[in-house]
N, C-alpha and C. Protein backbone atom coordinates (compact mmCIF):
# COMPACT_ATOMS: atom_id res chain seq x y z
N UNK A 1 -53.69 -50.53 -48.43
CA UNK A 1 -54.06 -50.45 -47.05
C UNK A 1 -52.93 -49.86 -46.21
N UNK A 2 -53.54 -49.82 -45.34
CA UNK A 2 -51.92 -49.33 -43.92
C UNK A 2 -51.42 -50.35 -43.75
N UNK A 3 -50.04 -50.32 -43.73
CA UNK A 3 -49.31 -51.23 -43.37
C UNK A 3 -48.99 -51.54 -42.22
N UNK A 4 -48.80 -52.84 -41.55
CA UNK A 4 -48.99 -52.96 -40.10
C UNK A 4 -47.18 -53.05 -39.69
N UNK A 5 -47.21 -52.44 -38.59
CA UNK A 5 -46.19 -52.35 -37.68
C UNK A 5 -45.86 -53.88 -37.34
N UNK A 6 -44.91 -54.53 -37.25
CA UNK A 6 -44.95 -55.84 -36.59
C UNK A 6 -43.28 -55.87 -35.53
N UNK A 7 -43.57 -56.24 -34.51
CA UNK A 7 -42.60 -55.96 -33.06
C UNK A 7 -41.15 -57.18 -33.61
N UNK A 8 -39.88 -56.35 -33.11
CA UNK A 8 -39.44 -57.05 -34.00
C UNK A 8 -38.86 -58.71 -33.01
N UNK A 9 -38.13 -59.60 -33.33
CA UNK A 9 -38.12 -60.18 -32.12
C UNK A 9 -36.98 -60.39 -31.31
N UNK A 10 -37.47 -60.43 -29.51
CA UNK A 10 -36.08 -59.91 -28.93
C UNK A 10 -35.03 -60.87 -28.44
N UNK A 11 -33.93 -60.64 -28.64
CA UNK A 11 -32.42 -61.50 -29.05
C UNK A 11 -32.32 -60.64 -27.61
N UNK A 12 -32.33 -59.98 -26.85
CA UNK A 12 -31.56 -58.84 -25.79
C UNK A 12 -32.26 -59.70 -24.39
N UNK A 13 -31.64 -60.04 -23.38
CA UNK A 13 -31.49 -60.10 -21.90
C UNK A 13 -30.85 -59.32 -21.19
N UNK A 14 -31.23 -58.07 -20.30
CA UNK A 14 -30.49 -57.39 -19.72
C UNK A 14 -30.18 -57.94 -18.12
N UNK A 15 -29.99 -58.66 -17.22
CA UNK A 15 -29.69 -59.10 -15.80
C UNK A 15 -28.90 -58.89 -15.12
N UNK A 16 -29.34 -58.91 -14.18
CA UNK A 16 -28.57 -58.84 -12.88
C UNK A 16 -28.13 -59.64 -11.82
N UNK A 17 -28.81 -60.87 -12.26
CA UNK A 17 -28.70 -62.48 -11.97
C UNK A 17 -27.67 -62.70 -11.17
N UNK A 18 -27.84 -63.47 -10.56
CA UNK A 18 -26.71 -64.13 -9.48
C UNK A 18 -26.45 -65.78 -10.28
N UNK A 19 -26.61 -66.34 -11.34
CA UNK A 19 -26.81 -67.45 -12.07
C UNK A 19 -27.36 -67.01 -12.99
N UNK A 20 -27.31 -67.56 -14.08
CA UNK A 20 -28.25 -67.64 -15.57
C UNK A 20 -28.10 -68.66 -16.31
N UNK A 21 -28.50 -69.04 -16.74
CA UNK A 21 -28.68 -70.34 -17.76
C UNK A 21 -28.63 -69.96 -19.30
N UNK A 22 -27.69 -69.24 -20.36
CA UNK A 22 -28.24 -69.45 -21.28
C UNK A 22 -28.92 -69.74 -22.41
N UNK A 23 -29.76 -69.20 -23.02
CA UNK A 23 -30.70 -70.16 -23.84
C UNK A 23 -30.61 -70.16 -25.48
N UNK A 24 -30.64 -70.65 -26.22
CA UNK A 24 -30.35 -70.93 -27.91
C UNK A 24 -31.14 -69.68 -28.25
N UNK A 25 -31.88 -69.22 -27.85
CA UNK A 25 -32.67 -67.76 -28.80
C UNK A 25 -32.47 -66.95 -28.61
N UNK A 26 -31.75 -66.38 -27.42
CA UNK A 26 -30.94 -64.91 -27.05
C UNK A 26 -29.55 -64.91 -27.50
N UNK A 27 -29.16 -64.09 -27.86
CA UNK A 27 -27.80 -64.00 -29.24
C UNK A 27 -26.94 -62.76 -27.85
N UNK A 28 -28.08 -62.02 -27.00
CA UNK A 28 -27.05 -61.27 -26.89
C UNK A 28 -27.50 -60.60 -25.42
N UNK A 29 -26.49 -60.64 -24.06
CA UNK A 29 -27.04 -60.60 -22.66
C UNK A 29 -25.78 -58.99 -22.28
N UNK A 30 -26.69 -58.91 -21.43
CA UNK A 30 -26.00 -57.65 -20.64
C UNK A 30 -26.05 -58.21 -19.17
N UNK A 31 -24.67 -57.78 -18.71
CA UNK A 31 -24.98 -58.00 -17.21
C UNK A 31 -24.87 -56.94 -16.54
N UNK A 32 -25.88 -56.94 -15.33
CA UNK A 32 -25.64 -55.61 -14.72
C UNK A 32 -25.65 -55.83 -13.32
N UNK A 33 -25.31 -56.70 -12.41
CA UNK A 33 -24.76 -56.80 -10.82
C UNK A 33 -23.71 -56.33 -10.69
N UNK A 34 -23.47 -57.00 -9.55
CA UNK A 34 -22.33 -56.72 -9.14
C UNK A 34 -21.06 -58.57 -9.16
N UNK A 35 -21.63 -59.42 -8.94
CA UNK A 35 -21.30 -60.87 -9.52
C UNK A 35 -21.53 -61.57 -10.25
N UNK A 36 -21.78 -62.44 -11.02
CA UNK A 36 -22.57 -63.95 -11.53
C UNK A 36 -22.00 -64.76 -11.81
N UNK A 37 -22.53 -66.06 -11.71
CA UNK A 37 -21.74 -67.12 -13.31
C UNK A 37 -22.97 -67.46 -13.76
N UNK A 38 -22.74 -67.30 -15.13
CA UNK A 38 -23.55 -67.63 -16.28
C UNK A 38 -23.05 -68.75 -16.61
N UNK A 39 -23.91 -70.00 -17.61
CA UNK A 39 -23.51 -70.70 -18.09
C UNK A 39 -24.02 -70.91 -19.25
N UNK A 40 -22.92 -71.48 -20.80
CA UNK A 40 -23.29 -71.76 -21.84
C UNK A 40 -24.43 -73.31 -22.26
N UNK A 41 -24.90 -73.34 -22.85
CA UNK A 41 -26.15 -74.82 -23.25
C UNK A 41 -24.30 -75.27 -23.56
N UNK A 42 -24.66 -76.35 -23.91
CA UNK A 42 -23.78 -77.80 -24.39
C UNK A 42 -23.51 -77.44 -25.79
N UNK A 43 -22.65 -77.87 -26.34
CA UNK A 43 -22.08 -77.36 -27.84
C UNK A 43 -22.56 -78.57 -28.94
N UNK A 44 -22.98 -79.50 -28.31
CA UNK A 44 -23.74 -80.26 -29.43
C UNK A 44 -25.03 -79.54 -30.13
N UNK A 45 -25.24 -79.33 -30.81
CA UNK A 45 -26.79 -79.51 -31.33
C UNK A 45 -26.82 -77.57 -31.92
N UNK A 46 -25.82 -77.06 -31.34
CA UNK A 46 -25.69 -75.27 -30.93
C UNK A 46 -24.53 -74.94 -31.85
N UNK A 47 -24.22 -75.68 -32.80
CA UNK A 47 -23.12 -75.36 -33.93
C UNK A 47 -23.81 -74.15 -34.44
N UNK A 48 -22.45 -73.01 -34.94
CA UNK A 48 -22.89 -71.64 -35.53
C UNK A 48 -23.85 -71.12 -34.85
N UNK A 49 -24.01 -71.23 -33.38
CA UNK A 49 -24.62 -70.19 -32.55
C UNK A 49 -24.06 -68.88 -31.84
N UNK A 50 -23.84 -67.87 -32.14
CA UNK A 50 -23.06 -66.51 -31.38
C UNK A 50 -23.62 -66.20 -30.19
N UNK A 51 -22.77 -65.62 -29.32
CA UNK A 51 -23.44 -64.84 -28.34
C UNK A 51 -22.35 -63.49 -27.95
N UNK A 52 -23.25 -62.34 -27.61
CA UNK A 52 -22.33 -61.14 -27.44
C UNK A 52 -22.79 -60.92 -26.25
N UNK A 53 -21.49 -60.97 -25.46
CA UNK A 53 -21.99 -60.80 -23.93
C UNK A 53 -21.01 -59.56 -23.37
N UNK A 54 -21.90 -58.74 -22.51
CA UNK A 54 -21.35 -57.16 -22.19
C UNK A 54 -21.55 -57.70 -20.42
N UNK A 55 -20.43 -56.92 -20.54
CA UNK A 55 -20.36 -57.10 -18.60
C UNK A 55 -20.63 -55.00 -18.47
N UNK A 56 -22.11 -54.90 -17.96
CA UNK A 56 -22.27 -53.41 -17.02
C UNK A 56 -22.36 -53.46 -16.09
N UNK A 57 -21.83 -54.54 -15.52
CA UNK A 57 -22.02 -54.70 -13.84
C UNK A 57 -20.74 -53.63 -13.16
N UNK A 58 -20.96 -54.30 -11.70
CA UNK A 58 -19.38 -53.83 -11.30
C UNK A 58 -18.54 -54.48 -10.92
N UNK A 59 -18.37 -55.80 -10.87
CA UNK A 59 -18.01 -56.73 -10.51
C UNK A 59 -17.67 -58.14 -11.93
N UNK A 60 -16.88 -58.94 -11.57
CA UNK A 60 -16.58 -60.01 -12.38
C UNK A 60 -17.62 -60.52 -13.11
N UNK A 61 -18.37 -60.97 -14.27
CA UNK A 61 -18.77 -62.03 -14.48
C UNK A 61 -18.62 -63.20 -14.95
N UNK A 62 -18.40 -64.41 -14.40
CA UNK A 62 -17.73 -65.50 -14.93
C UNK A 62 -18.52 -66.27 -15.46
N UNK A 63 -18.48 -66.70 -16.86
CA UNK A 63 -19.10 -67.80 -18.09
C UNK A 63 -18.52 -68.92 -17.73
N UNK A 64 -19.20 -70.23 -17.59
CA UNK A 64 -18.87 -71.52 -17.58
C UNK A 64 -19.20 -72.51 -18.86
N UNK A 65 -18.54 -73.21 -18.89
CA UNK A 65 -18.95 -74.31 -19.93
C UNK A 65 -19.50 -75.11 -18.88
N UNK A 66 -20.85 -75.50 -19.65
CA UNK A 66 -22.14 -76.43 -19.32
C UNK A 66 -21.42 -78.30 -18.84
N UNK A 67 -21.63 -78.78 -18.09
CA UNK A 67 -21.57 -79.99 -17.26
C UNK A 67 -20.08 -79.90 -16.95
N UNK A 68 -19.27 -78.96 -17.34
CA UNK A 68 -17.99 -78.72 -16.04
C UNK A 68 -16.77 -79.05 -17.40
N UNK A 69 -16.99 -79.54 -18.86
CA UNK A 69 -16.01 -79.54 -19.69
C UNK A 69 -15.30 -78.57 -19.91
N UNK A 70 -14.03 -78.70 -20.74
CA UNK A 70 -12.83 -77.33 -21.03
C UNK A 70 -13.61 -77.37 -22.55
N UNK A 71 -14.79 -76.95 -22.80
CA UNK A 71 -14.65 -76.55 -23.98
C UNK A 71 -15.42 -75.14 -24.07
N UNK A 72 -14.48 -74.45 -23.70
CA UNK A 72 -14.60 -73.05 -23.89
C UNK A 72 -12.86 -72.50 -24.49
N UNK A 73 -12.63 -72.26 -25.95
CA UNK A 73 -11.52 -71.84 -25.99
C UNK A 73 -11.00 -70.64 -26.32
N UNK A 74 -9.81 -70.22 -25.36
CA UNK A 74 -9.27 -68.96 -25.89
C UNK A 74 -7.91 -68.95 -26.19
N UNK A 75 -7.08 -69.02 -25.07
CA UNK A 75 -5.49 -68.86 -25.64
C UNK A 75 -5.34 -70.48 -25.50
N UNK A 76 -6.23 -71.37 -25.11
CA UNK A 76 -6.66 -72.79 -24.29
C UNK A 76 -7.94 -73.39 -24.55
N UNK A 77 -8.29 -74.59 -24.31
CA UNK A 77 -9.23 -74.95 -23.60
C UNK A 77 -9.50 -74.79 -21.91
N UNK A 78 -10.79 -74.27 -21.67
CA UNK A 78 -10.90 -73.69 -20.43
C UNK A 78 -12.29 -73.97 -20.23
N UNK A 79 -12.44 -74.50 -18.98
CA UNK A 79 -14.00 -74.26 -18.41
C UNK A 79 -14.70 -72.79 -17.75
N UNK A 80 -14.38 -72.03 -17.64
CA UNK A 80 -14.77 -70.94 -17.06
C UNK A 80 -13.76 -69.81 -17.86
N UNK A 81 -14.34 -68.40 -17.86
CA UNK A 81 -13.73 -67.75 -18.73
C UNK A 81 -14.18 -66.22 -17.58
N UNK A 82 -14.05 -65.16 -17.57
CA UNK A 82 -14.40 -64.12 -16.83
C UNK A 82 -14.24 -62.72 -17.66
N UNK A 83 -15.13 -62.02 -17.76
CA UNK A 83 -15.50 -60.81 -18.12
C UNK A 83 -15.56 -59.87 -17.08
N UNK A 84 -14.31 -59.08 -17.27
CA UNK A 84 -14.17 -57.87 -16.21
C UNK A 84 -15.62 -57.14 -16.58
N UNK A 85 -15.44 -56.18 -15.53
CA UNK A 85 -16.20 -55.12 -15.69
C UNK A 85 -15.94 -54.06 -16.67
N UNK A 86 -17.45 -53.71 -17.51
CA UNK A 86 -17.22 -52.60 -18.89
C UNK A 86 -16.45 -53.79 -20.03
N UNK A 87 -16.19 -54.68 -19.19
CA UNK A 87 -15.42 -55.51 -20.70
C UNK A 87 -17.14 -56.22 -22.06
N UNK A 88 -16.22 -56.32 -23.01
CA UNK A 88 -17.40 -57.27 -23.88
C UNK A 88 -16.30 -58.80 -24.02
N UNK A 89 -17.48 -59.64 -24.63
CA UNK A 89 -16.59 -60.86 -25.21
C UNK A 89 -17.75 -61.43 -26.05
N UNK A 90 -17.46 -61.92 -27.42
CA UNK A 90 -18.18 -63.00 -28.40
C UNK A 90 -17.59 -64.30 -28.29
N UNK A 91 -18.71 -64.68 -28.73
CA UNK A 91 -18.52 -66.58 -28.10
C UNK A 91 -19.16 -67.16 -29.43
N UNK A 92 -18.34 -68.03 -29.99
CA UNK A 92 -19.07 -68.70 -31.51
C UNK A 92 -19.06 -70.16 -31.54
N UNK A 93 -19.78 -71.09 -31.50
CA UNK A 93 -20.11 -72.56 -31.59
C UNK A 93 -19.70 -72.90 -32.80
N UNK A 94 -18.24 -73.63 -33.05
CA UNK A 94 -17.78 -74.35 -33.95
C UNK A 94 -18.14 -75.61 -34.21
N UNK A 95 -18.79 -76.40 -33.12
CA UNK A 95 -18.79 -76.99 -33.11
C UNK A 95 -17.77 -78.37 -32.44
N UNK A 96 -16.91 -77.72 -31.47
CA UNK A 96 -15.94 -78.41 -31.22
C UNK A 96 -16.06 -77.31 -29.55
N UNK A 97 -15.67 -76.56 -29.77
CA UNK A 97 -15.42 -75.21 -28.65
C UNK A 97 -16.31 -73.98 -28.74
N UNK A 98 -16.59 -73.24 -27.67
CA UNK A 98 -17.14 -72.11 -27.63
C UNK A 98 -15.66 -70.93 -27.79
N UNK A 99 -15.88 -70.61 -29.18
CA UNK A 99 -14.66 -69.74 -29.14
C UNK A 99 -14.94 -68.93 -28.89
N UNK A 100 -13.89 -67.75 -27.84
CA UNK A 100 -13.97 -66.73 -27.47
C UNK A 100 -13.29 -65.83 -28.94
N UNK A 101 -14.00 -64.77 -29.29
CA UNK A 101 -13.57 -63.98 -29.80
C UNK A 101 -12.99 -62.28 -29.87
């Protein structure tokens, strides 16, 4: 028979958001304003979850860790983290921290 086409499924959020909430099934967001803060879900339950986040805005976008904790880590533990503009950053759930990569 013909074989059927099947849509594949989408991991991509492109926004422009003034806030966002991220969610466990999108792996991977674009921003395109000119501000935001985004925020990560909670790191319980979200072990070995990635996210690749692209700043096309023109302006800052700043990532928060969810209910105001430092567990977002880079050179630190940190609650908020910021993505210049044209910058990228990966974020991986150890289970302990959202490591920046």
């Amino acid at each position: 028979g013909t074989p059927t086409w099947v849509a594949p499924i989408t991991r991509l959020v492109v926004s422009s958001a003034g806030t966002l909430n991220l969610d466990i099934v999108t792996t991977d967001y674009v921003f395109t304003g000119t501000t935001s803060t985004w925020t990560l879900p909670v790191i319980t339950g979200n072990t070995k979850f990635r996210y690749h986040i692209k700043n096309r805005g023109s302006g800052n976008l700043t990532v928060n860790s969810n209910a105001g904790g430092n567990d977002i880590y880079d050179a630190a533990a940190v609650n908020t983290i910021t993505v210049a503009a044209a910058a990228a950053i990966m974020l991986f759930n150890d289970g302990t921290y959202w490591l920046v990569e």
